[in-house]
Protein backbone atom coordinates (compact mmCIF):
# COMPACT_ATOMS: atom_id res chain seq x y z
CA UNK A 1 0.00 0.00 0.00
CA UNK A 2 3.05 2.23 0.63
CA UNK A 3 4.76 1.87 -2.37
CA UNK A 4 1.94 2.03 -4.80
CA UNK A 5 0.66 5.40 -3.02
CA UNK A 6 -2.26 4.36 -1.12
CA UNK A 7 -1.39 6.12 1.76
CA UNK A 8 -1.67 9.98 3.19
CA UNK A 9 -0.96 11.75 6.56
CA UNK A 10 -3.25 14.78 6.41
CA UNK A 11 -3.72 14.68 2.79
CA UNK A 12 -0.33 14.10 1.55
CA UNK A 13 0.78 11.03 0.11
CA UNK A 14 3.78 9.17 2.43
CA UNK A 15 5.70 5.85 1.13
CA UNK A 16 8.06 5.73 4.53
CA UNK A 17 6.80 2.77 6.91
CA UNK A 18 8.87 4.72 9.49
CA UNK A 19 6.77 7.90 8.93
CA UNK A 20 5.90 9.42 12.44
CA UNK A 21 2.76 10.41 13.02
CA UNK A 22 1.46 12.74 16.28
CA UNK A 23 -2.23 12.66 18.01
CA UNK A 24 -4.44 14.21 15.53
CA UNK A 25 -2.52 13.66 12.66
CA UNK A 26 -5.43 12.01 10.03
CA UNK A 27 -4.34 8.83 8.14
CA UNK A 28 -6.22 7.41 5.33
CA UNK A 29 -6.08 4.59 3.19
CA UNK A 30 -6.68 4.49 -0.59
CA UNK A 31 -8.52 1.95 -2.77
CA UNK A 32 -5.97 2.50 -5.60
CA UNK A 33 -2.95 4.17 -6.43
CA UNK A 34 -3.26 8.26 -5.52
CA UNK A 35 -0.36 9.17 -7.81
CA UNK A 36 1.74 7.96 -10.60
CA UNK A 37 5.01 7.06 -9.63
CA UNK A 38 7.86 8.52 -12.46
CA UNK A 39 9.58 6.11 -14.06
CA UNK A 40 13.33 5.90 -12.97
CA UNK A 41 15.50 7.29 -15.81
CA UNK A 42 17.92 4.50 -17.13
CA UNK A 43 21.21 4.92 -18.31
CA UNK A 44 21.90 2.56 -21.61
CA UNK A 45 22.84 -0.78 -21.61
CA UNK A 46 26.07 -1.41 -23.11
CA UNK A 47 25.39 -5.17 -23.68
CA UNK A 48 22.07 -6.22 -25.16
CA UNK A 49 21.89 -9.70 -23.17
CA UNK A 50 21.42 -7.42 -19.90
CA UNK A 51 17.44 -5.67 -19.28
CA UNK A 52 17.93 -3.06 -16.17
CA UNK A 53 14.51 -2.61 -14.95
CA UNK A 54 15.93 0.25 -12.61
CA UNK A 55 19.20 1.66 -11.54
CA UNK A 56 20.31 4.49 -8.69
CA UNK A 57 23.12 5.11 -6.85
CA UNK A 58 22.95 2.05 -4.61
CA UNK A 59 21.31 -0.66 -6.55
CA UNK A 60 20.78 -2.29 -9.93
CA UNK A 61 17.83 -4.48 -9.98
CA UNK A 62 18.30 -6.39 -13.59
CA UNK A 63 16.79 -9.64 -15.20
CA UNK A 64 18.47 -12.91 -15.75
CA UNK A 65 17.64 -15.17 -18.53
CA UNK A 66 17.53 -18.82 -17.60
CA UNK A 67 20.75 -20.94 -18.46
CA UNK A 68 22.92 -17.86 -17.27
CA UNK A 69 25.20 -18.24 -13.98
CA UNK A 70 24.23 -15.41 -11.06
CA UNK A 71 27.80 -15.29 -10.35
CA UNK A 72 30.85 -17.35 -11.78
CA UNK A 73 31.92 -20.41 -9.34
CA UNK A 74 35.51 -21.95 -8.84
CA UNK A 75 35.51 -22.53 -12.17
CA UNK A 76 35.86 -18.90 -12.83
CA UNK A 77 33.07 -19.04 -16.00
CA UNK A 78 33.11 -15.56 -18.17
CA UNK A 79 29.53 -16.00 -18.96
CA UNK A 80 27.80 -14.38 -15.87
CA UNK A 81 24.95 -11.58 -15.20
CA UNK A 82 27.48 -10.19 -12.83
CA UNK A 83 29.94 -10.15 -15.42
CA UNK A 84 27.09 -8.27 -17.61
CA UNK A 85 26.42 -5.34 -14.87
CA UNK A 86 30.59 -5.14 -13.54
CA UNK A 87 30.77 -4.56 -17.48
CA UNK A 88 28.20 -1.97 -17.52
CA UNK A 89 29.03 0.00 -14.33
CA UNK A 90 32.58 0.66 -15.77
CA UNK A 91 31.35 1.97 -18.53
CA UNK A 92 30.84 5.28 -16.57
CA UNK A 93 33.28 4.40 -13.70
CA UNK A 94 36.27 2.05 -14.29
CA UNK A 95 36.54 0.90 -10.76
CA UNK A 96 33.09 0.79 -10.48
CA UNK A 97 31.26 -2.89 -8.89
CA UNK A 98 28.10 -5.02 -8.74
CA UNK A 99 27.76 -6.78 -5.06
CA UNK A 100 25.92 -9.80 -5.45
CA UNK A 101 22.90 -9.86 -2.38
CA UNK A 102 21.31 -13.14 -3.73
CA UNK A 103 21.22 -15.71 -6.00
CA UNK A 104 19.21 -17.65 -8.61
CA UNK A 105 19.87 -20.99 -9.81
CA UNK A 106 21.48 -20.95 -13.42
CA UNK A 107 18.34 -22.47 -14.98
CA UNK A 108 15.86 -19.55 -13.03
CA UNK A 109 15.16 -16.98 -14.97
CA UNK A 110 14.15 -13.55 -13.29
CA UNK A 111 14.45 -10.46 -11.22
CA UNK A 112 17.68 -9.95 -8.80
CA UNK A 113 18.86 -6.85 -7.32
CA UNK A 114 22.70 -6.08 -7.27
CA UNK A 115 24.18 -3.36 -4.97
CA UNK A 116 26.45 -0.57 -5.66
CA UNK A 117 27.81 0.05 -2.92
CA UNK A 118 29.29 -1.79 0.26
CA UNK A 119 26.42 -0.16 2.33
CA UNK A 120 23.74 -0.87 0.32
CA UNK A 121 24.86 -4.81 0.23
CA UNK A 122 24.77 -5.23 3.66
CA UNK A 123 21.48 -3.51 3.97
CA UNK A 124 20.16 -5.59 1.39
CA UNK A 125 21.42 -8.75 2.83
CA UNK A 126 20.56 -8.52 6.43
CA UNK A 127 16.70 -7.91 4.89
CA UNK A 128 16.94 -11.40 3.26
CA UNK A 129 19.02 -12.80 6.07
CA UNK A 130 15.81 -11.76 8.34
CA UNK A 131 12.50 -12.61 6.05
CA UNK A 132 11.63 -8.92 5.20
CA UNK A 133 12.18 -9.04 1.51
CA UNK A 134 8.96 -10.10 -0.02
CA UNK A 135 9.66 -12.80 -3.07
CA UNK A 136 7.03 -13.78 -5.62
CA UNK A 137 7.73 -17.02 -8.00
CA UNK A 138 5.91 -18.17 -11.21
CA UNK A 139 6.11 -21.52 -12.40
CA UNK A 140 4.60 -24.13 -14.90
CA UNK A 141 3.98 -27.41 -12.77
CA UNK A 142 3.11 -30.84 -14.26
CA UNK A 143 -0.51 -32.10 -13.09
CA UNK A 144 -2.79 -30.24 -10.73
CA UNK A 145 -2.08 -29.21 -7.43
CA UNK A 146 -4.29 -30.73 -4.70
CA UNK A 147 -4.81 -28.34 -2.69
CA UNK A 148 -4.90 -25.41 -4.98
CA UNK A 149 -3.53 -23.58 -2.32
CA UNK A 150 -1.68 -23.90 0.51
CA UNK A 151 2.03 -23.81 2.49
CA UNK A 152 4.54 -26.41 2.05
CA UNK A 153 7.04 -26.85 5.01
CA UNK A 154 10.36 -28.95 4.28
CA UNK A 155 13.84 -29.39 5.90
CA UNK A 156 16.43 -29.29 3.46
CA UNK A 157 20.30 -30.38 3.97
CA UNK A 158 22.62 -29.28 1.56
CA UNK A 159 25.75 -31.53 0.97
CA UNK A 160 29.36 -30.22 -0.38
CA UNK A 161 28.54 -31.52 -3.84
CA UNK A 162 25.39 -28.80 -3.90
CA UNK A 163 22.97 -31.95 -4.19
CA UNK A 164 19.79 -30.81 -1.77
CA UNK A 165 17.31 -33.46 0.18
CA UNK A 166 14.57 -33.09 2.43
CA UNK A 167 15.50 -34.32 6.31
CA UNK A 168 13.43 -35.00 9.16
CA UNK A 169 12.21 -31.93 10.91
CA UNK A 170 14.88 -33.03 13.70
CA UNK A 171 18.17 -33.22 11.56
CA UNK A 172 21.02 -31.38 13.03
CA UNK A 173 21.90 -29.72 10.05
CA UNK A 174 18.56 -29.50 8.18
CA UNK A 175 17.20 -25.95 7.15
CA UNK A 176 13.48 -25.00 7.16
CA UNK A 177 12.08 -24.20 4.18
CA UNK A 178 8.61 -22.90 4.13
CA UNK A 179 7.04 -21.96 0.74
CA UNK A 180 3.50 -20.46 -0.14
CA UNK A 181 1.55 -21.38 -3.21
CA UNK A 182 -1.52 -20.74 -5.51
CA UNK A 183 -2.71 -21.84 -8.78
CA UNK A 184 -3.22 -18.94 -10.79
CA UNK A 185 -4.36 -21.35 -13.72
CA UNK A 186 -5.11 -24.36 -15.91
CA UNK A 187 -2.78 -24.43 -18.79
CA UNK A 188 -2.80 -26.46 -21.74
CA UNK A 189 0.88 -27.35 -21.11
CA UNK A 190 0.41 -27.62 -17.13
CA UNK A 191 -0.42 -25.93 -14.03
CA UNK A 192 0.58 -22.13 -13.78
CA UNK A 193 1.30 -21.38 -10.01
CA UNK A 194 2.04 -18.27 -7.63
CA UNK A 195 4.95 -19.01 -5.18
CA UNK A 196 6.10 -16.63 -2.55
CA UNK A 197 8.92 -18.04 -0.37
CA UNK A 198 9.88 -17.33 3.48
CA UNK A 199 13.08 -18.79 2.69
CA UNK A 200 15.66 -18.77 0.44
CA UNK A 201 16.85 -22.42 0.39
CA UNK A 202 18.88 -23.92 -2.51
CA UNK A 203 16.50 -26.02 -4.70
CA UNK A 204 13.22 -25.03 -2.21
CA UNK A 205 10.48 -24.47 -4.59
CA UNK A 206 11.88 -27.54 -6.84
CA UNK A 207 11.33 -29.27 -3.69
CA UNK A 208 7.94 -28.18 -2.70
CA UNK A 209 6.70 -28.93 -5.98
CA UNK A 210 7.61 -32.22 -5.77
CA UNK A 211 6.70 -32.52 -2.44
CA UNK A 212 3.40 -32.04 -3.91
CA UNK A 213 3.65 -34.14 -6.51
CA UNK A 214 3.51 -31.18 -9.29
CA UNK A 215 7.09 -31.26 -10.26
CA UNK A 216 7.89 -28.19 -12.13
CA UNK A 217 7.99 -28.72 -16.60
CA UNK A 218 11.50 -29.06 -17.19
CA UNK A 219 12.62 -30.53 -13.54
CA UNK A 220 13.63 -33.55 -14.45
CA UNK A 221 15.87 -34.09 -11.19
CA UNK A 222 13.28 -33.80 -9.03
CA UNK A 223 10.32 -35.81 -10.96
CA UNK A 224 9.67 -33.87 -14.41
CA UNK A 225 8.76 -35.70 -17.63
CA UNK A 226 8.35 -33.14 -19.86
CA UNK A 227 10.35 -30.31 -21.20
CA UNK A 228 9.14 -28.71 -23.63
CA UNK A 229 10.57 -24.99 -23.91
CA UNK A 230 13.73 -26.50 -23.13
CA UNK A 231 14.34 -25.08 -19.93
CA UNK A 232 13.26 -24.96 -16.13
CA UNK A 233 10.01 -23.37 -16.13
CA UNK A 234 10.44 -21.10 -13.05
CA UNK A 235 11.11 -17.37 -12.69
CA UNK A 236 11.70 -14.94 -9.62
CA UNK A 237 8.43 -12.76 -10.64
CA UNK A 238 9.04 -9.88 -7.60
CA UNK A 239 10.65 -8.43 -4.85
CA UNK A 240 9.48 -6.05 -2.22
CA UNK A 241 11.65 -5.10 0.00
CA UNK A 242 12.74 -1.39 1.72
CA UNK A 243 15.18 0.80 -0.02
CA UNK A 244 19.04 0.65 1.12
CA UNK A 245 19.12 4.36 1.83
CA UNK A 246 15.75 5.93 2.13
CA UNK A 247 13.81 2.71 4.09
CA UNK A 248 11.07 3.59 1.31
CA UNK A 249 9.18 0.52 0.75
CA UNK A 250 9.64 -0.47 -3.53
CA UNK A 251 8.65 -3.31 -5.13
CA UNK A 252 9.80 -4.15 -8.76
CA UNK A 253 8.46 -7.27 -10.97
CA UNK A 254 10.19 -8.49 -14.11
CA UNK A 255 7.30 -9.79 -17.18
CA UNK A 256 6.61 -13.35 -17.05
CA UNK A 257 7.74 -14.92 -19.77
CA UNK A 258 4.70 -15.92 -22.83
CA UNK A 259 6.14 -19.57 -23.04
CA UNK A 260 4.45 -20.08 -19.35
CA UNK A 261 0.42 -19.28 -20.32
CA UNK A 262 -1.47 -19.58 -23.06
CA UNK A 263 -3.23 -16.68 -21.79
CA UNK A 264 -3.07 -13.90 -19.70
CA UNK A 265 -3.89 -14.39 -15.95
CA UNK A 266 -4.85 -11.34 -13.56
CA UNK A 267 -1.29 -10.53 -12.64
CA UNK A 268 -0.15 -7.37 -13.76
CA UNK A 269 2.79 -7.95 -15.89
CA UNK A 270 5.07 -4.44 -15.70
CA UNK A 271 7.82 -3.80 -13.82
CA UNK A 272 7.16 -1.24 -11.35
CA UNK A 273 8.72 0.98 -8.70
């Protein structure tokens, strides 16, 4: 409600969730958006593979196609989309770097914010570190999902090889992964669902799905027997979280690729601020 301008304080619009207010002071809540929010200007991109959906002096919140590496591993890989934004920030500043926050596996496609500065990273991570950045998921699941809605709660272990498996609740090492889902719609080609994730587990929504016996299209490690587009049909929709420097709530949501729906659900597909 904050960031898309539903709020006022005696008539004038506020997006700060740390805004004081006094005795008397009249709040009021709107039905729909009061303002229009301007649309960050964005310096060019300088490689074509890399879409910026906004950019300021602390953070670069970009897309990643699926098949493309976050970051490079040990194996030191060229090919990354934080090779793509170190390559565009020195465009205008030479020593100029992209701080990775977060991750998404190479076959994800999605949104993923990058920071700018040292500050800005650890603001950025201690909000994912403590479950206030708000994540939204799409993906294409095989079958239907019984419940249509509903939480999923798994213990994951990770081992040194990267391989993840679900533990018993009581596992030393296990990690709690809790996951929320609901089907959006039927699709010819599968099941198109909603995920938003407490977490941020390796592997967790791959896991839930199959926990539920709706493995995602194109998951054929955890239970998939179809792949159709060639690719693991998930992608990192969203992400709410507050701003590094002002505390101003912003949300920003990168298009969901075509190849998931034959047609369009009631999710608003622009990116916004």
């Amino acid at each position: 409600m904050l960031s898309g301008s539903r709020v006022t304080v005696n008539g004038e619009i506020q997006h700060r969730a740390k805004h004081e207010i006094a005795q008397g002071d009249e709040v009021a809540l709107g039905t729909k958006a009061m303002e229009t929010v301007p649309k960050n200007k964005r310096p060019p991109t300088h490689d074509p593979r890399l879409k910026i959906l906004f950019e300021d002096e602390s953070m670069l919140v970009v897309v990643k196609p699926a098949h493309i590496l976050s970051v490079a591993t040990d194996k030191l890989e060229i090919t990354t989309l934080h090779s793509w934004c170190v390559e565009h920030l020195r465009h205008e500043n030479p020593k100029a770097w992209a701080y990775i926050v977060h991750r998404l596996d190479r076959e994800t496609s999605g949104i993923m914010v990058l920071a700018k500065t040292k500050t800005a990273k650890e603001a950025l991570q201690e909000q994912f570190a403590q479950r206030e950045v708000h994540r939204t998921y799409m993906a294409l699941v095989e079958g239907d999902l019984e419940p249509p809605q509903g939480t999923v709660r798994t213990w994951l272990l990770e081992d040194k090889n990267l391989n993840v498996k679900a533990v018993n609740a009581r596992h030393p090492q296990g990690k709690e992964a809790i996951s929320h889902y609901n089907t959006v719609s039927v699709e010819p080609n599968g099941t198109l669902v909603e995920v938003m994730i407490e977490t941020g587990r390796r592997h967790q929504i791959r896991m839930a799905m199959q926990h539920l016996n709706a493995p995602i299209v194109g998951d054929g490690r955890h239970g998939s027997t179809t792949n159709p587009h060639q690719r693991l049909m998930l992608h990192a929709h969203a992400l709410e979280f507050l701003h590094p420097d002002t505390d101003d709530p912003v949300r920003f949501e990168a298009p969901i690729p075509p190849s998931f729906r034959s047609k369009a659900p009631e999710i608003h597909d622009e990116h916004t601020t």
